[in-house]
C-alpha atoms as a PDB file:
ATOM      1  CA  UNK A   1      96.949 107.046  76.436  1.00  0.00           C
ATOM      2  CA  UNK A   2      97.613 103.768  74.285  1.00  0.00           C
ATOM      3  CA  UNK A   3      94.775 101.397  74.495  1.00  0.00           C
ATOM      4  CA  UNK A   4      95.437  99.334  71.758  1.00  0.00           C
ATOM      5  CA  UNK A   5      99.363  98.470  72.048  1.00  0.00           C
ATOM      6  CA  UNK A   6      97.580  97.812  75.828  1.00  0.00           C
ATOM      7  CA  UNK A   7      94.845  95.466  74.519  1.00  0.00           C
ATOM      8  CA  UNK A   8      97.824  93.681  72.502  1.00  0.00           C
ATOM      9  CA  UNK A   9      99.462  93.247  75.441  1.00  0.00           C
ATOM     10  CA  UNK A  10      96.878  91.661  77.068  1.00  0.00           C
ATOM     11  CA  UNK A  11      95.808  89.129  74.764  1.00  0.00           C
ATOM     12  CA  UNK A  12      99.506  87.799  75.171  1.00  0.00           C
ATOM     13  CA  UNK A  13      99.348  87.682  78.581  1.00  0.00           C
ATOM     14  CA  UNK A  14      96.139  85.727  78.322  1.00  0.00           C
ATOM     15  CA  UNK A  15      97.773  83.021  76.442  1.00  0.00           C
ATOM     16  CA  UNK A  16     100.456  82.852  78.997  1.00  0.00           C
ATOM     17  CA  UNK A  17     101.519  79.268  80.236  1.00  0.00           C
ATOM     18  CA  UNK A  18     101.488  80.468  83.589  1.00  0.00           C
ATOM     19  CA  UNK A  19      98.826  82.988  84.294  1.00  0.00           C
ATOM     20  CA  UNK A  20      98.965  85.474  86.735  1.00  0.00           C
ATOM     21  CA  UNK A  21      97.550  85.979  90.129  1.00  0.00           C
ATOM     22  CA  UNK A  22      96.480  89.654  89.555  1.00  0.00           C
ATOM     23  CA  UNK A  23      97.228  92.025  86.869  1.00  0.00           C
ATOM     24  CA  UNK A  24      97.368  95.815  87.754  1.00  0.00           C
ATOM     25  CA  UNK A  25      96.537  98.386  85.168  1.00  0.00           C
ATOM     26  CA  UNK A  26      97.677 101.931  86.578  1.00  0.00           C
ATOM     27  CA  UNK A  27      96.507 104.052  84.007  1.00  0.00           C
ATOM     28  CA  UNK A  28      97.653 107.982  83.688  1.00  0.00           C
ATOM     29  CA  UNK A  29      95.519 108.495  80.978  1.00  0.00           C
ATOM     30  CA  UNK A  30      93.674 112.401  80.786  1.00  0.00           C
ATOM     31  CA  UNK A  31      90.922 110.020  79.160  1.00  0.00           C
ATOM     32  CA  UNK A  32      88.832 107.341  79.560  1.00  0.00           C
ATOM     33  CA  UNK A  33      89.433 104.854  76.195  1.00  0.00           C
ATOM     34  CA  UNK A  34      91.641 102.840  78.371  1.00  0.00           C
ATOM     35  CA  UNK A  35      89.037 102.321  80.637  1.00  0.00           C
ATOM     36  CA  UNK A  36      86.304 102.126  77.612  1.00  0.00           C
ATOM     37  CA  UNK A  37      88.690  99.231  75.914  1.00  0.00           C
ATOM     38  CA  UNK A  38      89.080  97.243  79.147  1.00  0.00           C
ATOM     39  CA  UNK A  39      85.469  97.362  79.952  1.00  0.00           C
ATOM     40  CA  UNK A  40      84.857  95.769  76.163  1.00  0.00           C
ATOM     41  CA  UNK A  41      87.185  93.306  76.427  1.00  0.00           C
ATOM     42  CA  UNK A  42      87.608  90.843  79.601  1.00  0.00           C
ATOM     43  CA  UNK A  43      90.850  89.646  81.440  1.00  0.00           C
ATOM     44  CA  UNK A  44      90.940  87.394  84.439  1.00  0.00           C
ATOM     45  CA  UNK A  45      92.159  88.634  87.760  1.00  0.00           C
ATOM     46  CA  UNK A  46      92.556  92.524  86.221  1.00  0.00           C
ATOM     47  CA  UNK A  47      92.176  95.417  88.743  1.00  0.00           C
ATOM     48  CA  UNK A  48      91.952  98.909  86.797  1.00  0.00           C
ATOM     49  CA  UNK A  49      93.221 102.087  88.337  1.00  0.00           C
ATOM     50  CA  UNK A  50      93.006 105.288  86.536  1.00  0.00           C
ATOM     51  CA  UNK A  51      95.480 107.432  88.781  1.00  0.00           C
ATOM     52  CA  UNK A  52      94.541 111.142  89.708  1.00  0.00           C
ATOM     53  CA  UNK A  53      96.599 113.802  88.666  1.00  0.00           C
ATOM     54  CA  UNK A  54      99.506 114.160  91.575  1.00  0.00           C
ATOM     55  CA  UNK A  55     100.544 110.224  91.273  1.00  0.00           C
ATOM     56  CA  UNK A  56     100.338 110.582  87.421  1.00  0.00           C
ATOM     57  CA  UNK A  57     104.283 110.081  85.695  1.00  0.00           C
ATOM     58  CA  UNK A  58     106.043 106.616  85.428  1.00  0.00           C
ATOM     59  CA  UNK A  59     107.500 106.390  88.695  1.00  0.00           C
ATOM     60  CA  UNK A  60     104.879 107.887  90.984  1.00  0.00           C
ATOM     61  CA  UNK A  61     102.584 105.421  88.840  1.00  0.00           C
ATOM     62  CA  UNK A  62     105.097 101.902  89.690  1.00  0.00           C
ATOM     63  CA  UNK A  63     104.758 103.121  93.554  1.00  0.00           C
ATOM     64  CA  UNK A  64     101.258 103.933  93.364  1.00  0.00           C
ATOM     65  CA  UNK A  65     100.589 100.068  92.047  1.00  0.00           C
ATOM     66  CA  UNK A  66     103.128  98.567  94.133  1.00  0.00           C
ATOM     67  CA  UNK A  67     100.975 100.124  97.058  1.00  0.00           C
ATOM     68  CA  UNK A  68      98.228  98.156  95.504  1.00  0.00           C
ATOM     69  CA  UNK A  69      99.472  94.666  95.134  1.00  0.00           C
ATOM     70  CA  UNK A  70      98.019  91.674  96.677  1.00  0.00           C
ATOM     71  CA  UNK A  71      99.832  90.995 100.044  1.00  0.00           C
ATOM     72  CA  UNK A  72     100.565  87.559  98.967  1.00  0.00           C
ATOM     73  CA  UNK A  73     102.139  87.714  96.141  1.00  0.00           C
ATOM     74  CA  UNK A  74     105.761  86.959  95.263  1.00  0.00           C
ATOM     75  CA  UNK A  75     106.793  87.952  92.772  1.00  0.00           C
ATOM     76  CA  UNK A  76     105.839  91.802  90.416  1.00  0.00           C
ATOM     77  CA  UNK A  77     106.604  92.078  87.223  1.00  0.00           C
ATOM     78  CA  UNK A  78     106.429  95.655  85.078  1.00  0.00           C
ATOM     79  CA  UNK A  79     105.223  95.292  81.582  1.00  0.00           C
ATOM     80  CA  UNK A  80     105.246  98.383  79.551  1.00  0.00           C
ATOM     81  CA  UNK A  81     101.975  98.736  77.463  1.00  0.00           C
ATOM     82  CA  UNK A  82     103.922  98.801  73.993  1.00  0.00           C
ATOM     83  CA  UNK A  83     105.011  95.324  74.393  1.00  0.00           C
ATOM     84  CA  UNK A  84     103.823  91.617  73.531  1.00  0.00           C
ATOM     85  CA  UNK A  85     104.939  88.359  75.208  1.00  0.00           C
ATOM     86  CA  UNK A  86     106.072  84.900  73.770  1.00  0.00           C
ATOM     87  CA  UNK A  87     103.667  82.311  75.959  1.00  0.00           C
ATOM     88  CA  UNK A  88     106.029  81.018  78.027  1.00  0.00           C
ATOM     89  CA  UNK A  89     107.793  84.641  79.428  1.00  0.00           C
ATOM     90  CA  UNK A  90     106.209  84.188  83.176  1.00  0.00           C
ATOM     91  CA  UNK A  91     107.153  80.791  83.558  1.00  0.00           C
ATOM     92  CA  UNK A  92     110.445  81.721  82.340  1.00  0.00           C
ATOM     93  CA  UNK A  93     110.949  84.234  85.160  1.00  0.00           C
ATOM     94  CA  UNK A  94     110.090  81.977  87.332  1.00  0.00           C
ATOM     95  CA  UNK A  95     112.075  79.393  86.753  1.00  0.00           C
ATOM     96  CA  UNK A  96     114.798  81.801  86.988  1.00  0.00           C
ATOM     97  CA  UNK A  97     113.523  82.482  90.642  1.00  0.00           C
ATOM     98  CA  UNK A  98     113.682  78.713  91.274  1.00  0.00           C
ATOM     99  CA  UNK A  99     117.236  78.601  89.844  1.00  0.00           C
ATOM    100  CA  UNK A 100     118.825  81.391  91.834  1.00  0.00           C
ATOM    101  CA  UNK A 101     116.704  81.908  94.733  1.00  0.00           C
ATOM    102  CA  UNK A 102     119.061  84.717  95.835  1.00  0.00           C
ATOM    103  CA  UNK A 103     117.766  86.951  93.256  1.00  0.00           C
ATOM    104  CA  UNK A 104     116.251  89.591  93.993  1.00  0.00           C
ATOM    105  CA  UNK A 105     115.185  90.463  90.261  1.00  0.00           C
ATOM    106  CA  UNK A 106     114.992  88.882  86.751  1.00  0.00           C
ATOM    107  CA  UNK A 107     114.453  90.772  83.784  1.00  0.00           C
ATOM    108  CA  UNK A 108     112.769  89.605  80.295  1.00  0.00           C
ATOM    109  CA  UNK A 109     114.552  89.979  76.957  1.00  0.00           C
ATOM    110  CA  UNK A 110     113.697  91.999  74.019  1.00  0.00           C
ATOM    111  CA  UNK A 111     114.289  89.900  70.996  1.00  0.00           C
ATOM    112  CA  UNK A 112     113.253  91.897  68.086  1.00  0.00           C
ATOM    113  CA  UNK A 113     115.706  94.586  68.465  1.00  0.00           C
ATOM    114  CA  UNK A 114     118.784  93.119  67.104  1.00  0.00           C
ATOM    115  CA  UNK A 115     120.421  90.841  64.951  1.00  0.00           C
ATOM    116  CA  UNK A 116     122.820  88.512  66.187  1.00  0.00           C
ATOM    117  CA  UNK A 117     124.551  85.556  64.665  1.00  0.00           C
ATOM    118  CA  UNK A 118     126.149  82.475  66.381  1.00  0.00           C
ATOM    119  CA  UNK A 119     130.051  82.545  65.334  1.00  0.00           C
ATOM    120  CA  UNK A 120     131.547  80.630  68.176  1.00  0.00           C
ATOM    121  CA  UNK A 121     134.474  81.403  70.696  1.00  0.00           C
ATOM    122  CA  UNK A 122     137.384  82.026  68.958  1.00  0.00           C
ATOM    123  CA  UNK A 123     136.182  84.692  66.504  1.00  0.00           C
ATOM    124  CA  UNK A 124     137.975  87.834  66.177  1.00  0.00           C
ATOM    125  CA  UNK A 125     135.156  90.837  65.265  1.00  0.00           C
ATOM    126  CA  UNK A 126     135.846  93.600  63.317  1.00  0.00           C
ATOM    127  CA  UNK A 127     135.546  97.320  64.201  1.00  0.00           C
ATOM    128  CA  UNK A 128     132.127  97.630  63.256  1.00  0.00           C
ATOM    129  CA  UNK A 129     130.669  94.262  65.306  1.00  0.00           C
ATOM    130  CA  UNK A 130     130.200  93.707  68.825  1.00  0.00           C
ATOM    131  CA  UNK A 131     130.790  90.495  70.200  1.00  0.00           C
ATOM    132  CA  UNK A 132     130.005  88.582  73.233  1.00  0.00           C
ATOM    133  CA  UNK A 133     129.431  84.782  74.154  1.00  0.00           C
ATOM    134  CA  UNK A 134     129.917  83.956  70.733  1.00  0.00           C
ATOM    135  CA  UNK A 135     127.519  86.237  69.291  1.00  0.00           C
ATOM    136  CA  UNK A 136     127.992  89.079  67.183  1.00  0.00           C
ATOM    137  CA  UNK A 137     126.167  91.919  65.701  1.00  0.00           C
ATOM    138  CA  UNK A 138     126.943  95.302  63.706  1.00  0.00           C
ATOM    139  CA  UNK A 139     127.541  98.175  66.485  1.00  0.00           C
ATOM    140  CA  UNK A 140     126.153 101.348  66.573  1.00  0.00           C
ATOM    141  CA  UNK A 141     127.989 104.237  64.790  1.00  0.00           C
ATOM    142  CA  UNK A 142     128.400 106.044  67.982  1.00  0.00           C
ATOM    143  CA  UNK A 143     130.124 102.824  69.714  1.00  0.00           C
ATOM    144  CA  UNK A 144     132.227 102.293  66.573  1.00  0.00           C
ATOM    145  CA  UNK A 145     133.326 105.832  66.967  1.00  0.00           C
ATOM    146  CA  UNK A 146     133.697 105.735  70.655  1.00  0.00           C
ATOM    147  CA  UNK A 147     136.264 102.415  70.145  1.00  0.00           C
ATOM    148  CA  UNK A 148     138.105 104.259  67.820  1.00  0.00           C
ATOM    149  CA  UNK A 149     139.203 106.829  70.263  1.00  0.00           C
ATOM    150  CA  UNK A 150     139.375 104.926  73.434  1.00  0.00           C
ATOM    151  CA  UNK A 151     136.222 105.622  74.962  1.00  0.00           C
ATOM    152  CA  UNK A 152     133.964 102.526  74.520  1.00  0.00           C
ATOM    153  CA  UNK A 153     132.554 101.154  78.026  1.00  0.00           C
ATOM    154  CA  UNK A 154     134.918  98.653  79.611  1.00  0.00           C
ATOM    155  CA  UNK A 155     132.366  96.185  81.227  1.00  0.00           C
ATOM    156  CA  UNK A 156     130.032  93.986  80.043  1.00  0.00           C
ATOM    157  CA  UNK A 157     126.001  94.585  78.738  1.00  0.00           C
ATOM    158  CA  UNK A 158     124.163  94.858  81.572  1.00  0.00           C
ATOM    159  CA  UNK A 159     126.542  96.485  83.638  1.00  0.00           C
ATOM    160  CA  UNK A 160     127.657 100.553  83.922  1.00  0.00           C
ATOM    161  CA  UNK A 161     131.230 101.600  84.144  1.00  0.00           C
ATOM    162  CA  UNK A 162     132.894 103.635  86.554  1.00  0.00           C
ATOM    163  CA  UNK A 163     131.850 106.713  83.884  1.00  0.00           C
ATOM    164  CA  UNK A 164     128.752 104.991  82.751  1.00  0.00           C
ATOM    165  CA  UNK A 165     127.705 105.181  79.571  1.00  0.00           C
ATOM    166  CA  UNK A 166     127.704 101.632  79.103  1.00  0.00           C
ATOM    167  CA  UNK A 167     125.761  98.800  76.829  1.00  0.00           C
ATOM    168  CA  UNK A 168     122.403  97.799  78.282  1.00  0.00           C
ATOM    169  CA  UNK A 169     121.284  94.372  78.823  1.00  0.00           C
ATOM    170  CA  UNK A 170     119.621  95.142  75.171  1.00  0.00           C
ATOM    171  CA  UNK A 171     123.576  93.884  74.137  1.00  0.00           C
ATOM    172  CA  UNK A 172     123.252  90.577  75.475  1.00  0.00           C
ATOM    173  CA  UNK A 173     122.620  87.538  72.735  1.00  0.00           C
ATOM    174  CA  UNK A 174     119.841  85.598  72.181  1.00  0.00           C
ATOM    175  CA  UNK A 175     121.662  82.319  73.671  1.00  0.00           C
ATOM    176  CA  UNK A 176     119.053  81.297  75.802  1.00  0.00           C
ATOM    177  CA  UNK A 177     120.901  81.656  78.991  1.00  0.00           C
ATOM    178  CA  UNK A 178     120.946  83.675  82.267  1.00  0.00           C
ATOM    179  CA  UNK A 179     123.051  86.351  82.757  1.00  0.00           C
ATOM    180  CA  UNK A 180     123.687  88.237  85.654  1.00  0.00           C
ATOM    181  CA  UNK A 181     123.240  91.788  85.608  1.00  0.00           C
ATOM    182  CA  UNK A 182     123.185  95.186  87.383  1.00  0.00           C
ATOM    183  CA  UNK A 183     120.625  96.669  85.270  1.00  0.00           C
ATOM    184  CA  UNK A 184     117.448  95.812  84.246  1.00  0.00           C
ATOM    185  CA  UNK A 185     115.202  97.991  81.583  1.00  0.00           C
ATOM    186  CA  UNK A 186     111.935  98.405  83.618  1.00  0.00           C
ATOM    187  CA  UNK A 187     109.578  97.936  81.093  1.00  0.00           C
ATOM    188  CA  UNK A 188     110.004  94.030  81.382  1.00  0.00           C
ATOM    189  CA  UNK A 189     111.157  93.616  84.879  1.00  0.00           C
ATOM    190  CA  UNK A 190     110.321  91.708  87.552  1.00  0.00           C
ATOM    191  CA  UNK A 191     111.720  91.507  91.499  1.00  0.00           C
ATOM    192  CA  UNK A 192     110.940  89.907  94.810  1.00  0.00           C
ATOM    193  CA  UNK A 193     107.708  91.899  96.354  1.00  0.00           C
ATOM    194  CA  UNK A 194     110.169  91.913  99.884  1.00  0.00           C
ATOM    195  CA  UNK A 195     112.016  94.458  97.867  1.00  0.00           C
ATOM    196  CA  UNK A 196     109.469  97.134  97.962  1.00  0.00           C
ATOM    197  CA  UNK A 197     109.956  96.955 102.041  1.00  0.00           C
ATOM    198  CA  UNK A 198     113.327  98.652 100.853  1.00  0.00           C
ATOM    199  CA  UNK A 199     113.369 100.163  97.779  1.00  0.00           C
ATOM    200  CA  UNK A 200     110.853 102.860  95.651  1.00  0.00           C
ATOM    201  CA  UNK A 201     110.848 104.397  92.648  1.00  0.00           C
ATOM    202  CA  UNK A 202     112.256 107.642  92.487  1.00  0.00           C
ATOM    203  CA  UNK A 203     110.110 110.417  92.015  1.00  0.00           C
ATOM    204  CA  UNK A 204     112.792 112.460  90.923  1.00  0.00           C
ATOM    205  CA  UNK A 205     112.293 110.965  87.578  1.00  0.00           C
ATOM    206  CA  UNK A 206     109.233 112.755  86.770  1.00  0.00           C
ATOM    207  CA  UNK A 207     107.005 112.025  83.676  1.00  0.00           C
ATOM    208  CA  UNK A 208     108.108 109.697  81.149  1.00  0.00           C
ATOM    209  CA  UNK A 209     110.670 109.222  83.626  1.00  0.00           C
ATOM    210  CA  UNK A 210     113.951 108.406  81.586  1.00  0.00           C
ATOM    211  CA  UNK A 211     116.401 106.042  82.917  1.00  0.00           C
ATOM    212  CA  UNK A 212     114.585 105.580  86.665  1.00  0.00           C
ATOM    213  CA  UNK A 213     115.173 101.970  85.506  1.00  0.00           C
ATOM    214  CA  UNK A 214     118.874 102.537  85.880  1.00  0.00           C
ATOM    215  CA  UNK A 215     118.618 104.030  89.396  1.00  0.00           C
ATOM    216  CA  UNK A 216     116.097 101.713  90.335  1.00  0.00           C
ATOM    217  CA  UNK A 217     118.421  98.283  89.614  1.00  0.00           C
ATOM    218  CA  UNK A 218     121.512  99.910  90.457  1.00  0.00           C
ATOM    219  CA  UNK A 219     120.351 100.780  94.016  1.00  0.00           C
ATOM    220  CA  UNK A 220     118.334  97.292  94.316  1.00  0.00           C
ATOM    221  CA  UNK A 221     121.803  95.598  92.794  1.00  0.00           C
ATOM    222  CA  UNK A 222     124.056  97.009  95.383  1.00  0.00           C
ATOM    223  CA  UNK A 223     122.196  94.559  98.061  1.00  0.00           C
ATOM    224  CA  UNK A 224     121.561  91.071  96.033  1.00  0.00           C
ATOM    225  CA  UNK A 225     121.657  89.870  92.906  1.00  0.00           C
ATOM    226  CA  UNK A 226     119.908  90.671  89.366  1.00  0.00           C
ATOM    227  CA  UNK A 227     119.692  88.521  86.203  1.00  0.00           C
ATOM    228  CA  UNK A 228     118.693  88.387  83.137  1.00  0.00           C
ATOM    229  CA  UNK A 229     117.099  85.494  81.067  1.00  0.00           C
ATOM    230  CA  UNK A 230     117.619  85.753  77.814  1.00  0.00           C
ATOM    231  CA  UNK A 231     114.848  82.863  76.999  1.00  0.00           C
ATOM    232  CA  UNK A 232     112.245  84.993  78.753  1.00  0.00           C
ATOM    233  CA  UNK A 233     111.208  86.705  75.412  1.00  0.00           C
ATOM    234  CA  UNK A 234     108.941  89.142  73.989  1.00  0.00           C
ATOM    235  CA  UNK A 235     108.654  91.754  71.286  1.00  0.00           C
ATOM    236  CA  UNK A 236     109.067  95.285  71.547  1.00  0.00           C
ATOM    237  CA  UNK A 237     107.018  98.034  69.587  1.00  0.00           C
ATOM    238  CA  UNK A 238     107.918 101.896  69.968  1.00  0.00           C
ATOM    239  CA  UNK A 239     104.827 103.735  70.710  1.00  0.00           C
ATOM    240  CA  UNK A 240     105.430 106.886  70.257  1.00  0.00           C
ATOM    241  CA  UNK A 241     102.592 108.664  71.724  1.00  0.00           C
ATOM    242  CA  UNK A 242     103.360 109.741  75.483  1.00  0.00           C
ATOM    243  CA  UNK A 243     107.209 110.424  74.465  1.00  0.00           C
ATOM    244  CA  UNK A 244     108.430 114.104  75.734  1.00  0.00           C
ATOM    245  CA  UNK A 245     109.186 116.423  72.667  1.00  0.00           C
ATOM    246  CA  UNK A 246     113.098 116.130  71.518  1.00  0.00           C
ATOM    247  CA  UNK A 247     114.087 118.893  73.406  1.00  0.00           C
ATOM    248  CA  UNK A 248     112.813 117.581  76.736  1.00  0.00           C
ATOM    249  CA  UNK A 249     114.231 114.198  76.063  1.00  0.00           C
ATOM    250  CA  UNK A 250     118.086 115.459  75.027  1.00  0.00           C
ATOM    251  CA  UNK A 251     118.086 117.710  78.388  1.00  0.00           C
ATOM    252  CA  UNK A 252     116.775 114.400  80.259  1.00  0.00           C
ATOM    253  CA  UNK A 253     119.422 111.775  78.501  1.00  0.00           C
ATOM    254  CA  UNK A 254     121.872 114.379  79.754  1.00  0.00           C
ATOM    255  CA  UNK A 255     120.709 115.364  83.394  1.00  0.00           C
ATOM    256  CA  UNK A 256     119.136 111.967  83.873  1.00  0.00           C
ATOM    257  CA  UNK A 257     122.167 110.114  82.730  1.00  0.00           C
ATOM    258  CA  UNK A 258     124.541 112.237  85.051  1.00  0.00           C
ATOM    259  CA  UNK A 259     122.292 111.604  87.884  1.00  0.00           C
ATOM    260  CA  UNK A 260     122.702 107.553  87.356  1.00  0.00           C
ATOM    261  CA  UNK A 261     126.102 108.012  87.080  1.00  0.00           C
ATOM    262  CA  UNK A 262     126.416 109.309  90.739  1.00  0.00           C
ATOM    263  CA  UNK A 263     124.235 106.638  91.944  1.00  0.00           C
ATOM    264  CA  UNK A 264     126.431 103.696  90.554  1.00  0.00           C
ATOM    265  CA  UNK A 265     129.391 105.823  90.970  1.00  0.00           C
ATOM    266  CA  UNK A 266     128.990 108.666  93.633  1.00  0.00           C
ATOM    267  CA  UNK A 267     132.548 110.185  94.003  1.00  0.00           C
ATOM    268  CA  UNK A 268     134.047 109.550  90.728  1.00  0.00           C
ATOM    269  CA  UNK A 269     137.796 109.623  90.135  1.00  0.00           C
ATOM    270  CA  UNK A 270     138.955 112.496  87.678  1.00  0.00           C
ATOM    271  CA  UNK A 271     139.364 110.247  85.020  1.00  0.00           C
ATOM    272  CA  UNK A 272     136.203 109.230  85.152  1.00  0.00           C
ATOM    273  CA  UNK A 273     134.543 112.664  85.165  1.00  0.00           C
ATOM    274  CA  UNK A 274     137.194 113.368  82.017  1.00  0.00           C
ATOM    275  CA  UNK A 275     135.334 110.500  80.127  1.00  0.00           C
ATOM    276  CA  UNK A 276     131.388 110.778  81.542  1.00  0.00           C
ATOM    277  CA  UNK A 277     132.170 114.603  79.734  1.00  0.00           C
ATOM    278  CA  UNK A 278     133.870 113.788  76.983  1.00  0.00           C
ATOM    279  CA  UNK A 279     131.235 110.930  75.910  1.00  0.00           C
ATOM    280  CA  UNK A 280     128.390 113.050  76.903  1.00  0.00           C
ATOM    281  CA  UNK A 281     130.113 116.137  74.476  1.00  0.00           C
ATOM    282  CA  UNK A 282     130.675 113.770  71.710  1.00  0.00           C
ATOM    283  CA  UNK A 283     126.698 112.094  71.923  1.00  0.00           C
ATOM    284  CA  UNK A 284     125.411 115.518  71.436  1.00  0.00           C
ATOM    285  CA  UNK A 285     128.264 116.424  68.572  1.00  0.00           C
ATOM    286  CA  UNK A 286     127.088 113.028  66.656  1.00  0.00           C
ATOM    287  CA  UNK A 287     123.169 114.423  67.188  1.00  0.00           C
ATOM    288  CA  UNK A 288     124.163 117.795  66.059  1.00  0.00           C
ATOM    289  CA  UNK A 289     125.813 115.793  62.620  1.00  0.00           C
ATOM    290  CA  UNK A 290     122.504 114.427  62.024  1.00  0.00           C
ATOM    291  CA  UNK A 291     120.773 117.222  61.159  1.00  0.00           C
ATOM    292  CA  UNK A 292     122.814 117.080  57.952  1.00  0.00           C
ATOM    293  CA  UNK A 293     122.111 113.327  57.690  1.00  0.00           C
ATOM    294  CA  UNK A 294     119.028 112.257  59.218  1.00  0.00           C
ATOM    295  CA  UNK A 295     115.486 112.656  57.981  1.00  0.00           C
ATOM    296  CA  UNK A 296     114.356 114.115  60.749  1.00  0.00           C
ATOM    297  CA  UNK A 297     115.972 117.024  60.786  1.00  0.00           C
ATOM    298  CA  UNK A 298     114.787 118.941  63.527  1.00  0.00           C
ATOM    299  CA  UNK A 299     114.264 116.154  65.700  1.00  0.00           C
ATOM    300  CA  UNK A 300     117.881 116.334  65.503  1.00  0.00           C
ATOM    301  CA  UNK A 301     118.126 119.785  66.372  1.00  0.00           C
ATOM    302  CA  UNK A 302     116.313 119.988  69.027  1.00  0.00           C
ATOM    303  CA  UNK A 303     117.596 116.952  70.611  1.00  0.00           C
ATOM    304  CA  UNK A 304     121.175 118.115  70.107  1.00  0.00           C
ATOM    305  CA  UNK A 305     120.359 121.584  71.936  1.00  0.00           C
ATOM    306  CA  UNK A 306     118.453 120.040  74.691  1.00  0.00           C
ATOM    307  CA  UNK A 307     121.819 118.048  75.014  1.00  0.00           C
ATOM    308  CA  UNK A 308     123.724 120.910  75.112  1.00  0.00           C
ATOM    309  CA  UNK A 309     121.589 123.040  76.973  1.00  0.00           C
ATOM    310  CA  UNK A 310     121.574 120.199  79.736  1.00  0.00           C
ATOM    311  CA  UNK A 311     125.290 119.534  79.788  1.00  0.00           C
ATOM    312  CA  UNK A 312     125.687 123.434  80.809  1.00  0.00           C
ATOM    313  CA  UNK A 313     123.048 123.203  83.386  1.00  0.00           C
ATOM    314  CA  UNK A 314     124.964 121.226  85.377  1.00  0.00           C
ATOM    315  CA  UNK A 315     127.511 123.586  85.928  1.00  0.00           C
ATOM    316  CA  UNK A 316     124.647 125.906  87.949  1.00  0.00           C
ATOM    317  CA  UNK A 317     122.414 123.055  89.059  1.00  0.00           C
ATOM    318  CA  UNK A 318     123.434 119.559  89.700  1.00  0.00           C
ATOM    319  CA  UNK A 319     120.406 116.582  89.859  1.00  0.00           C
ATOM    320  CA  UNK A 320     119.623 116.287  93.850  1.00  0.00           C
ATOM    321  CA  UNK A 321     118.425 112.759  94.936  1.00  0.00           C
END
């Protein structure tokens, strides 16, 4: 249901300095301008598949082309249609294949997200900054709040605490280097085609399928390795059309997240139940204050009650894998 941020897409991937092999559109679209924009515009080696209605929703969709890629093939990459690539991104991940041939993925890197600056080793940030590899940037409100009472993650981007709610690999600087990860965000992801022998997309995720990214890598990282390049770039545009209303989306952050939380972590200690709760209570407090500051006021609201209204669920209905 977004042609155009598609068609951008595309004409980045044409200009790639590698090119690839095949390119897959699986298109859930209840309409045919997708298919209308694709027929107007050409693209080497593309294979169109508008999906019918029972493999329709992100993950069913990733399986449904994964079914449908070319038996020789290495390497698959996901590329979410709001995004467009420097020229150099594919031959970026695969030099990273070449460079750690135990990997089993290697994930691309958002750059126009955050702003970092280079201020070496030995600098000492303040409670507002994050800082890592000699990069820093101005945290989040909710991080500075959850540092201030002891509940900030204790590992590094990339990776998810024993109580998750961590910092994704969006955290990591632009430093040009290869990190290695546990988490990738799917959107700009790539693995080894031998790991579709093993590994699917869950379909638990339905939809717009929050976080399946997170369960995806964390199962996949449990038997080899994941990285991420950080000079694999490419921009980033929220599209907002195909999003879940606020509601939907504060009872998924909530259900979803405690469901990815099992999978990295599936028999928590208590004090790691203490904190998944008290970080999850204190999210939907901060989303509940925004109604007071934000500009979208009910956005906030109905977030914030999906939140809460998730949280409770749990107590009468846990997420089942």
């Amino acid at each position: 249901m977004r042609p155009k941020p598609l068609l951008q897409l595309l004409q980045s991937v044409r200009e790639q300095t590698i090119y690839p092999d095949e390119i897959l559109i699986i298109d859930g679209s209840t309409n045919n301008e997708t298919q209308l924009v694709l027929k107007e515009n050409y693209f080497k080696n593309l294979d169109y598949y508008q999906v019918p209605n029972e493999h329709r929703g992100l993950t069913k969709q990733r399986n449904y082309g994964i079914a449908r890629v070319d038996k020789s093939s290495d390497i698959v990459a996901f590329l979410d249609d709001d995004i467009v690539l420097e020229k150099d991104y594919f031959e970026q991940l695969i030099n990273t294949y070449k460079l750690y041939p135990e990997a089993l993925g290697v994930g691309g890197y958002i750059n126009n997200e955050a702003k970092y600056e280079f201020v070496g080793d030995n600098y000492q940030p303040k409670s507002n900054e994050f800082y890592f590899d000699g990069w820093k940037r101005k945290d989040g409100s909710r991080f500075i709040l959850r540092k201030k009472i002891g509940l900030d993650s204790d590992a590094p981007p990339g990776f998810s605490p024993l109580f998750s709610h961590g910092r994704s690999v969006g955290f990591l600087p632009p430093s040009g280097k290869i990190y290695q990860v546990e988490q990738l965000m799917g959107g700009v992801s790539s693995f080894r085609k031998k790991v579709f022998d093993s590994f699917q997309f869950s379909t638990y995720f339905e939809g717009y399928g929050l976080y399946e990214d997170a369960d995806f890598t964390l199962r996949v990282g449990k038997k080899g390795q994941l990285y991420l390049n950080t000079a694999a770039t490419l921009s980033h545009y929220h599209n907002p059309s195909g999003r879940p209303n606020q509601y939907q989306y504060g009872k998924m952050v909530v259900r979803n997240g405690w469901y990815v939380w099992r999978v990295k972590n599936p028999k928590p200690a208590l004090k790691d139940k203490l904190k998944w709760h008290s970080i999850t209570i204190l999210l939907t407090i901060i989303r509940f204050s925004n109604i007071f500051s934000a500009t979208k006021r009910t956005a906030a609201f109905t977030e914030a009650l999906g939140r809460t209204v998730g949280w409770w669920s749990l107590i009468f209905s846990k997420p089942k894998s």
